[in-house]
PDB file of N, CA and C in Angstrom:
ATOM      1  N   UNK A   1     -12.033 -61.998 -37.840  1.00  0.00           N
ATOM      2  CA  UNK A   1     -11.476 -61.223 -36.740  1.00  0.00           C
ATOM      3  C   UNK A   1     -10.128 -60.663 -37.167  1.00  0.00           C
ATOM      4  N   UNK A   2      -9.927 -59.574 -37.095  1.00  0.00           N
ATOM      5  CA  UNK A   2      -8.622 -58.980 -36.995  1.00  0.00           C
ATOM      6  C   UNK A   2      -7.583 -58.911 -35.981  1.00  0.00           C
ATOM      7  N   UNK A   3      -6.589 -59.503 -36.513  1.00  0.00           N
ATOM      8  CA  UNK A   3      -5.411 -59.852 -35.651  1.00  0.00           C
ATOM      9  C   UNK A   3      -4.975 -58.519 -34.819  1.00  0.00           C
ATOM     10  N   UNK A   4      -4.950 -57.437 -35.436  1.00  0.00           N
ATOM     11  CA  UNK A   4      -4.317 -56.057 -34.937  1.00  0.00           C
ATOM     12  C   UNK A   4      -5.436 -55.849 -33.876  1.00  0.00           C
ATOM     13  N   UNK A   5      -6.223 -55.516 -34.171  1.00  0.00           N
ATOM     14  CA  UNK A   5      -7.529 -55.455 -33.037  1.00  0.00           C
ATOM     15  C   UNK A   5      -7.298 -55.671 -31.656  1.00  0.00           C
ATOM     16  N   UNK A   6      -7.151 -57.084 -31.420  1.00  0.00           N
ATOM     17  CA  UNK A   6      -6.490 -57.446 -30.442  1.00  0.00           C
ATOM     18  C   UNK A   6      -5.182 -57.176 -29.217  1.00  0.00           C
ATOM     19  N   UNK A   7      -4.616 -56.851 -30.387  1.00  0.00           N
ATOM     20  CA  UNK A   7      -3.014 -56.248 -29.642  1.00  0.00           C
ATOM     21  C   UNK A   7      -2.908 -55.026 -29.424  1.00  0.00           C
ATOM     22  N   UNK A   8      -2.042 -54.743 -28.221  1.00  0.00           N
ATOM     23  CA  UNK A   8      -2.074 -53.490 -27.843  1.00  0.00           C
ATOM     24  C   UNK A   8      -1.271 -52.655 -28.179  1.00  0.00           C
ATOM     25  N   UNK A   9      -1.521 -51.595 -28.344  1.00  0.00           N
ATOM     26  CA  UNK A   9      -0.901 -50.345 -29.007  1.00  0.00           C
ATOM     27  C   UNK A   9       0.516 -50.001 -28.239  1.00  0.00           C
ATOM     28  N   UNK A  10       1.928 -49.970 -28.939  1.00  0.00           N
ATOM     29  CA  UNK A  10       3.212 -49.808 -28.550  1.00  0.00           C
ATOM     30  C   UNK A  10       3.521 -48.640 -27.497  1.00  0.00           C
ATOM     31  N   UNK A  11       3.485 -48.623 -26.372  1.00  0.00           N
ATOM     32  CA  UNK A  11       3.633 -47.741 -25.686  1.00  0.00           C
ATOM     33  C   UNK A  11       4.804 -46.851 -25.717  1.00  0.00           C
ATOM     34  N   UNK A  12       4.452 -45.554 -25.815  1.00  0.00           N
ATOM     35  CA  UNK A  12       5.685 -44.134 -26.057  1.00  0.00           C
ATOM     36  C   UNK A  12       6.222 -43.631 -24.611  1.00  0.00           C
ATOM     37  N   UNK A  13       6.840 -42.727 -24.476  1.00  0.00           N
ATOM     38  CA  UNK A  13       7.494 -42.110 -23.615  1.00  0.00           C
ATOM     39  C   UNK A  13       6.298 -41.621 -22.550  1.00  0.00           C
ATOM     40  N   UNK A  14       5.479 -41.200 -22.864  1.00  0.00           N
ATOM     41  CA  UNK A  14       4.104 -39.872 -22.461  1.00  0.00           C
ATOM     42  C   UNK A  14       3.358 -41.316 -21.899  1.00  0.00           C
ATOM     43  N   UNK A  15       3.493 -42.652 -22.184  1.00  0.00           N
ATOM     44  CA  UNK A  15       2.382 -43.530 -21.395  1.00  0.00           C
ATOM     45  C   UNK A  15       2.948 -43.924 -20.175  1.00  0.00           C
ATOM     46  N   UNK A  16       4.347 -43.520 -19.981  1.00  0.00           N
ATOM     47  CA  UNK A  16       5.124 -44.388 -18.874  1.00  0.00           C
ATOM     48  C   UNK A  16       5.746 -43.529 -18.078  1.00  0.00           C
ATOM     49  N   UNK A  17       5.162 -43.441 -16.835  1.00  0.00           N
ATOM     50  CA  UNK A  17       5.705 -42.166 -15.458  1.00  0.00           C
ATOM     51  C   UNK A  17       5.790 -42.561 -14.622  1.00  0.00           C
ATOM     52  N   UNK A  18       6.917 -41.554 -14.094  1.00  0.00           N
ATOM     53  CA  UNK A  18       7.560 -41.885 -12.701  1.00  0.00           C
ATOM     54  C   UNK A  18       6.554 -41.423 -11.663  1.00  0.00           C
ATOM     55  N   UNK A  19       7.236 -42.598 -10.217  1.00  0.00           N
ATOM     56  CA  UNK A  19       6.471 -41.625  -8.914  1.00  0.00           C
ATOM     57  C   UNK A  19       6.702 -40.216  -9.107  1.00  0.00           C
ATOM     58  N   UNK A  20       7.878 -39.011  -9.587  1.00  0.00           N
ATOM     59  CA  UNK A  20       7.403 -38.004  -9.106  1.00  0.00           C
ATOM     60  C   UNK A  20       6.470 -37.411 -10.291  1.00  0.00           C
ATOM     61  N   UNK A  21       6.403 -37.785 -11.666  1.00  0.00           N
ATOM     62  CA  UNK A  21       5.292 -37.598 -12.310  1.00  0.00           C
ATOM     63  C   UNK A  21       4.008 -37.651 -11.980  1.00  0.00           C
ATOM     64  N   UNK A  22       3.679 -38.591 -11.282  1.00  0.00           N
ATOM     65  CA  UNK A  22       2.645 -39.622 -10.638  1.00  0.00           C
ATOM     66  C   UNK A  22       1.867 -38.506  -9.587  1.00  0.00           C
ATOM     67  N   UNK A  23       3.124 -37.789  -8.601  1.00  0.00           N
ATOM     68  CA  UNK A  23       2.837 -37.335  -7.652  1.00  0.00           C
ATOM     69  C   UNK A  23       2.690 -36.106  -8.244  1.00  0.00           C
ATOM     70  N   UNK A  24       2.994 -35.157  -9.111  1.00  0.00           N
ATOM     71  CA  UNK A  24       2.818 -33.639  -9.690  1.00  0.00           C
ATOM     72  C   UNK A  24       1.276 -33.982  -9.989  1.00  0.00           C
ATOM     73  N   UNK A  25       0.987 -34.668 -10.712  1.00  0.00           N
ATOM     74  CA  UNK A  25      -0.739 -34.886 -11.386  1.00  0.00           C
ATOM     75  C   UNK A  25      -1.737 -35.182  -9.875  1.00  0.00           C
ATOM     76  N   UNK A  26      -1.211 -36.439  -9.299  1.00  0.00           N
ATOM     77  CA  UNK A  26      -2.303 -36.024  -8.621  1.00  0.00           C
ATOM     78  C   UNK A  26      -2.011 -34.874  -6.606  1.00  0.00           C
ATOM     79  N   UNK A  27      -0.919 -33.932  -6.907  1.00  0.00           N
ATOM     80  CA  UNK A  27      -0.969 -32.623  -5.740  1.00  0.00           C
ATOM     81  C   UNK A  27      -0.646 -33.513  -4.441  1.00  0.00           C
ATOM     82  N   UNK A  28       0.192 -34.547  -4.384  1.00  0.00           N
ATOM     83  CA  UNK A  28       0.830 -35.030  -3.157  1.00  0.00           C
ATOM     84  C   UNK A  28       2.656 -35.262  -3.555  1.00  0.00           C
ATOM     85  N   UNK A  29       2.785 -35.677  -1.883  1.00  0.00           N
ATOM     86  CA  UNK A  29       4.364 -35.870  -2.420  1.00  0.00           C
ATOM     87  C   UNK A  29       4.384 -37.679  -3.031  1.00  0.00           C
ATOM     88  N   UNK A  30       5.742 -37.235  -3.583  1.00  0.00           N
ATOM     89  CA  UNK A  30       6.353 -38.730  -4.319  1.00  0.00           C
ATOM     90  C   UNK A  30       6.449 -39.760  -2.757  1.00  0.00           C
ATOM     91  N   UNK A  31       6.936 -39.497  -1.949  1.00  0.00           N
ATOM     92  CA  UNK A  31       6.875 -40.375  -0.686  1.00  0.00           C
ATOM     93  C   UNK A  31       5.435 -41.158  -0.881  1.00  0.00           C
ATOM     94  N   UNK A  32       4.660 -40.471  -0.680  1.00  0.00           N
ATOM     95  CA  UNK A  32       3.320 -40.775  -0.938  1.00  0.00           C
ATOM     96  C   UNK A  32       2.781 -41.484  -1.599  1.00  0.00           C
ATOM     97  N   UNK A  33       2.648 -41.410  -3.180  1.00  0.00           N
ATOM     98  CA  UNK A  33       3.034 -42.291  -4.284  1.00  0.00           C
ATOM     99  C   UNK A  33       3.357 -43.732  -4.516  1.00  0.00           C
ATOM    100  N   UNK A  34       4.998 -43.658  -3.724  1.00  0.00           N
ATOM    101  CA  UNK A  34       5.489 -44.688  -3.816  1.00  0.00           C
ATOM    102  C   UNK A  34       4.928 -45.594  -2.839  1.00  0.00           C
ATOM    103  N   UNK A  35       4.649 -45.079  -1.253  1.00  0.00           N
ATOM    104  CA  UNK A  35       3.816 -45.659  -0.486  1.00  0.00           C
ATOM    105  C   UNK A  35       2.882 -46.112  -1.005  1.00  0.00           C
ATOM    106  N   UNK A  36       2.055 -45.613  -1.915  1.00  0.00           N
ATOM    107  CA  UNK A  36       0.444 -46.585  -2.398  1.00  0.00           C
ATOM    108  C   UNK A  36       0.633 -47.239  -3.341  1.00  0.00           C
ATOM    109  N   UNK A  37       1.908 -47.292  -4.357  1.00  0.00           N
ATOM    110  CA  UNK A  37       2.248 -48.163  -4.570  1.00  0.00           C
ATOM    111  C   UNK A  37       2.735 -49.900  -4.304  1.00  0.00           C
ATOM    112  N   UNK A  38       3.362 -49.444  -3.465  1.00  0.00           N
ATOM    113  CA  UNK A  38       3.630 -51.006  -2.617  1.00  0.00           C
ATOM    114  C   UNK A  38       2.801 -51.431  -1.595  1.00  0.00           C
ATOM    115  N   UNK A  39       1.558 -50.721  -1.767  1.00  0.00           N
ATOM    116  CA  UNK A  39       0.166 -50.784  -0.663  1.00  0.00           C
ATOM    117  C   UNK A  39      -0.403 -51.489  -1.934  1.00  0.00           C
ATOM    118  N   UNK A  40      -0.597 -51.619  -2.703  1.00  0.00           N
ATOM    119  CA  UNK A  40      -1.271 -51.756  -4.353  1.00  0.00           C
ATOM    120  C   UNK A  40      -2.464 -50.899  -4.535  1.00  0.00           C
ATOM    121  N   UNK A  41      -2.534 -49.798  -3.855  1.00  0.00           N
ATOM    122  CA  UNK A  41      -3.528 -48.863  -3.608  1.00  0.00           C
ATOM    123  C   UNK A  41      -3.573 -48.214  -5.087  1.00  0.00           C
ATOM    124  N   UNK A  42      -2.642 -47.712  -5.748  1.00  0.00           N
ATOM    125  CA  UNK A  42      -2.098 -47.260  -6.911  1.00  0.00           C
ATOM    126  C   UNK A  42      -1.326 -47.741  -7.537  1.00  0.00           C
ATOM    127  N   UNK A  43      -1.546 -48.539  -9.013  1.00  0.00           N
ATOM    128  CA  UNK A  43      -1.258 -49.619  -9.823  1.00  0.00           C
ATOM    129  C   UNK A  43       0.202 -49.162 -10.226  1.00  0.00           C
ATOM    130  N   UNK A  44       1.288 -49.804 -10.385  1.00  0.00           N
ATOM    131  CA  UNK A  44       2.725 -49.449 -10.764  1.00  0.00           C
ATOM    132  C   UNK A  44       3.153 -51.149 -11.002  1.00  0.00           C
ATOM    133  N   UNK A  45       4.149 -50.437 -11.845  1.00  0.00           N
ATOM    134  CA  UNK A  45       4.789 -51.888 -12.104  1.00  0.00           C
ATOM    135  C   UNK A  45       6.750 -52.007 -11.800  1.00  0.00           C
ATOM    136  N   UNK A  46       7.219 -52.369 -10.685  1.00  0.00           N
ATOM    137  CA  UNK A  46       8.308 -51.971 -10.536  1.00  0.00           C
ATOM    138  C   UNK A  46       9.124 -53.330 -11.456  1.00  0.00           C
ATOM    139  N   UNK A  47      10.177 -52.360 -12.103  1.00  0.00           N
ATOM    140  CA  UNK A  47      11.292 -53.139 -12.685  1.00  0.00           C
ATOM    141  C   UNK A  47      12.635 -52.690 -12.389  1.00  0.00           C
ATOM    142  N   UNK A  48      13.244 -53.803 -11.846  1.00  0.00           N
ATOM    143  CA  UNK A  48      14.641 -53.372 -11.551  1.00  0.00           C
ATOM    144  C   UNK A  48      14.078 -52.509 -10.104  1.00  0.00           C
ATOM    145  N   UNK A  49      15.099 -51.686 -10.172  1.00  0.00           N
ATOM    146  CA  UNK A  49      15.349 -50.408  -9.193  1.00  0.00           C
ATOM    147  C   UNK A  49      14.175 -49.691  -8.887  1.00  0.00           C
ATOM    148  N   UNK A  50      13.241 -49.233 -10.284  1.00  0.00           N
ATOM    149  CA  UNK A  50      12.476 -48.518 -10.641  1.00  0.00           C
ATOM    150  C   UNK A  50      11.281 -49.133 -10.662  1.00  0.00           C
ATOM    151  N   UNK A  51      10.048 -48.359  -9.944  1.00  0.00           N
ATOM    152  CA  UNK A  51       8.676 -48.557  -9.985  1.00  0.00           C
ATOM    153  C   UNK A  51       7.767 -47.380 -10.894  1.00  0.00           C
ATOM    154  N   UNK A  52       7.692 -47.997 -11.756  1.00  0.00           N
ATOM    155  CA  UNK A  52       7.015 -47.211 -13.170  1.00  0.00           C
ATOM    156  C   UNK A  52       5.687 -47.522 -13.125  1.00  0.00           C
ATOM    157  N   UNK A  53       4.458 -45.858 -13.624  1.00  0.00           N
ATOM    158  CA  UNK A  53       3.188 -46.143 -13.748  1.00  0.00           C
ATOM    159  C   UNK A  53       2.844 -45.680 -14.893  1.00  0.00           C
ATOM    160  N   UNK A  54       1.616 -46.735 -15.634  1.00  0.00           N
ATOM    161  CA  UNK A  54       0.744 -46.123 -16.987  1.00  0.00           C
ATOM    162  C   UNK A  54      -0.117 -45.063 -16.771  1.00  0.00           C
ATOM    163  N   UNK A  55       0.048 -44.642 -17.485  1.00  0.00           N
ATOM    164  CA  UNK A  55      -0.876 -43.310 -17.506  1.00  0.00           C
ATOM    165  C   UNK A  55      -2.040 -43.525 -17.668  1.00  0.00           C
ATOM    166  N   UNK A  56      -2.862 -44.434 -18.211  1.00  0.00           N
ATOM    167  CA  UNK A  56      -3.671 -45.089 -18.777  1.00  0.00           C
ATOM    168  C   UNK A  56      -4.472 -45.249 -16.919  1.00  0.00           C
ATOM    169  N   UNK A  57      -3.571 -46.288 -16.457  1.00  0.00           N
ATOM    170  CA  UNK A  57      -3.920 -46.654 -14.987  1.00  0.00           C
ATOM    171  C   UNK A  57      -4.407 -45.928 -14.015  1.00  0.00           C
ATOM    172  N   UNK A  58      -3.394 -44.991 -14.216  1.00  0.00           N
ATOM    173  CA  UNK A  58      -3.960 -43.933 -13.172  1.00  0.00           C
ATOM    174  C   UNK A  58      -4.673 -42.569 -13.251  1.00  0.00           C
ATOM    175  N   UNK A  59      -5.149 -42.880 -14.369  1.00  0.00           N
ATOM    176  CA  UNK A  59      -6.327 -41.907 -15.058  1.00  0.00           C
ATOM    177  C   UNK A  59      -7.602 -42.611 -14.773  1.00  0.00           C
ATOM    178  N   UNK A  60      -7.418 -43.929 -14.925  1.00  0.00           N
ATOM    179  CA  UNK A  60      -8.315 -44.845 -14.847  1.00  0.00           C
ATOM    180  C   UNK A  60      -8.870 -45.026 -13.332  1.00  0.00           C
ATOM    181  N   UNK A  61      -7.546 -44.979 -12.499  1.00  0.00           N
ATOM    182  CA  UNK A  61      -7.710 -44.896 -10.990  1.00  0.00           C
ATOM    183  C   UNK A  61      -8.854 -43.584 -10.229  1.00  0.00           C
ATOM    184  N   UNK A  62      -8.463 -42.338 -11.506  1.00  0.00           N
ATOM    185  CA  UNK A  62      -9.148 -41.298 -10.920  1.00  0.00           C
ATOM    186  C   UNK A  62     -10.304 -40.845 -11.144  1.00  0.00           C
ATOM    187  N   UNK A  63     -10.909 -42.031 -12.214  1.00  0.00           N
ATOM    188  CA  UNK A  63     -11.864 -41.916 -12.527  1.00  0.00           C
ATOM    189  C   UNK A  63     -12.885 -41.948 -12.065  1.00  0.00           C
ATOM    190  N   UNK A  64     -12.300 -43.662 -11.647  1.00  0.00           N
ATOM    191  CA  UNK A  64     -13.350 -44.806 -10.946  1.00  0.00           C
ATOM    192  C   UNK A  64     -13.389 -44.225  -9.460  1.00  0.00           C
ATOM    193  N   UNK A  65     -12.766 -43.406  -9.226  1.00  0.00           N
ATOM    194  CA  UNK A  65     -12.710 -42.966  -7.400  1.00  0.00           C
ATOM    195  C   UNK A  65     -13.323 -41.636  -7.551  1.00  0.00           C
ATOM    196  N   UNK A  66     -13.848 -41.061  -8.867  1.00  0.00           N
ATOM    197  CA  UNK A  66     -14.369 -40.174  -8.595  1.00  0.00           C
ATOM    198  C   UNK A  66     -15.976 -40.291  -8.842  1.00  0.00           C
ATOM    199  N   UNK A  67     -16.245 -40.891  -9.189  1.00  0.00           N
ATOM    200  CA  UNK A  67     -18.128 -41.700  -9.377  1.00  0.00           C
ATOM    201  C   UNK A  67     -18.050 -42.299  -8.186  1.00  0.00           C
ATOM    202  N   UNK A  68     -17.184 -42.892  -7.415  1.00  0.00           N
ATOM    203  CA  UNK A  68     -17.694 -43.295  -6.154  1.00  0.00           C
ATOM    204  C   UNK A  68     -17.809 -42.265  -4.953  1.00  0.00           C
ATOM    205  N   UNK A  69     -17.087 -40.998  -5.660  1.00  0.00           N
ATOM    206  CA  UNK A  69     -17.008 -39.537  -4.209  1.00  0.00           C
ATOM    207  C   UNK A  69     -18.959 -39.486  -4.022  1.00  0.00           C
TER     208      UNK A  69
END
């Protein structure tokens, strides 16, 4: 087994967005956003002050909600 395999790839600038990033992609306001955030409706991870989302997540979010439309 390969050790690297396992571990996850170092995350850059472009994997880690803000609510109003969050909110430009998917055509609502940041109010909004941050609301389904602390609903856990939409996955974020707040640190400090700041509630930060993967891009990864919420691509992932729009995926899976769109095979269920």
């Amino acid at each position: 087994m390969n050790a690297t395999a396992s571990q996850p790839q170092p995350l850059t600038a472009a994997d880690v967005m803000t609510a109003a990033e969050v909110a430009e992609l998917l055509r609502m306001p940041t109010s909004t956003v941050e609301h389904l955030a602390r609903m856990g409706t939409v996955p974020s991870r707040k640190i400090g002050r700041r509630r930060l989302f993967l891009r990864q997540s919420i691509e992932a979010l729009l995926f899976s909600n769109s095979e269920n439309a």
